[in-house]
Structure formats: structure tokens, C-alpha cells
Protein backbone atom coordinates (compact mmCIF):
# COMPACT_ATOMS: atom_id res chain seq x y z
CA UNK A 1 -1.31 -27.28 24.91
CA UNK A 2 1.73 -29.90 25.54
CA UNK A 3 -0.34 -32.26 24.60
CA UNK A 4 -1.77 -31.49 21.56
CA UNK A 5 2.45 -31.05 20.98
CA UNK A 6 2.27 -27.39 20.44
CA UNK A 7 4.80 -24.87 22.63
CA UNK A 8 2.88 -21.44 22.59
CA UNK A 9 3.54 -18.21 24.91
CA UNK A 10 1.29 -17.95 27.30
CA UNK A 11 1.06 -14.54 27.73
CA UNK A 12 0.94 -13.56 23.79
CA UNK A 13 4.63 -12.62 23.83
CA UNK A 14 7.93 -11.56 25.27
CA UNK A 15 10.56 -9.48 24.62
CA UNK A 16 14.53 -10.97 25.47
CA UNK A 17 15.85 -8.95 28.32
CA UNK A 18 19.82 -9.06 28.42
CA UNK A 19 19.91 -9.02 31.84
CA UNK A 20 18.22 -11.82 32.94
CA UNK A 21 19.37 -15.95 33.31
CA UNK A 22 18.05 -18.91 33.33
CA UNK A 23 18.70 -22.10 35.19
CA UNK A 24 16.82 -25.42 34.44
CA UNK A 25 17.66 -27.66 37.80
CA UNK A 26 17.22 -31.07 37.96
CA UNK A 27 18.65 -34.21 38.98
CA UNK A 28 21.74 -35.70 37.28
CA UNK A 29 20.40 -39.40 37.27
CA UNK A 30 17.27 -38.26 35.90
CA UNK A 31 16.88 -39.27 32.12
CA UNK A 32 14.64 -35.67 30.64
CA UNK A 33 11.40 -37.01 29.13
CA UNK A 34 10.74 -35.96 25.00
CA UNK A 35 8.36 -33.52 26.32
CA UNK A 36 10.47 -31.90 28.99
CA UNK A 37 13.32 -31.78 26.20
CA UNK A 38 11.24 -30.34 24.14
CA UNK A 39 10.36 -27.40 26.75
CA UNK A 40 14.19 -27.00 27.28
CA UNK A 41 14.99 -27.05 23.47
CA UNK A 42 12.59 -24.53 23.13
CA UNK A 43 13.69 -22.36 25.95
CA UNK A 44 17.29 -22.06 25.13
CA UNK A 45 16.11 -21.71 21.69
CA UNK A 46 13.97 -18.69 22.65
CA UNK A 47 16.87 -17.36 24.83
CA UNK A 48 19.10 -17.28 22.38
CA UNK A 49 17.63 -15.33 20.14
């Protein structure tokens, strides 16, 4: 689906649990590709909400 530049939810849905973190880990040096932005944008996005 990335590459048809749609972000969907794999398993039809989710429901934000307090509780719970996330940690994206990668390299400092490392410049993020658009698509791999994208996925973060969209994950904190989600997160937050």
C-alpha cells in the first residue's frame, strides 16, 4: 500500500491505549526517506490523538 502512497491500518483499526510508548530508533547520521517520514508523521499523528 506504501506505494500506491496510501497509509491504511492493517488490521481494520485500533483503539489508543494510554499506557503504552513508542520509540522509533534509528541512526543519527541517517537522513529519514519521504516515505519513512511519512510513516513517522503518521504515527505520532495517530498517537496523539
Amino acid at each position: 500500500m506504501l506505494d500506491s502512497g496510501q497509509l491504511v491500518l492493517p488490521l481494520g483499526g485500533f483503539e489508543a491505549v494510554e499506557r503504552y510508548a513508542y520509540y522509533l530508533v534509528h541512526p543519527r547520521q541517517t537522513d529519514l526517506s519521504g516515505r519513512l517520514r511519512a510513516v513517522i508523521d503518521w504515527l505520532v499523528q495517530s498517537a496523539a490523538c
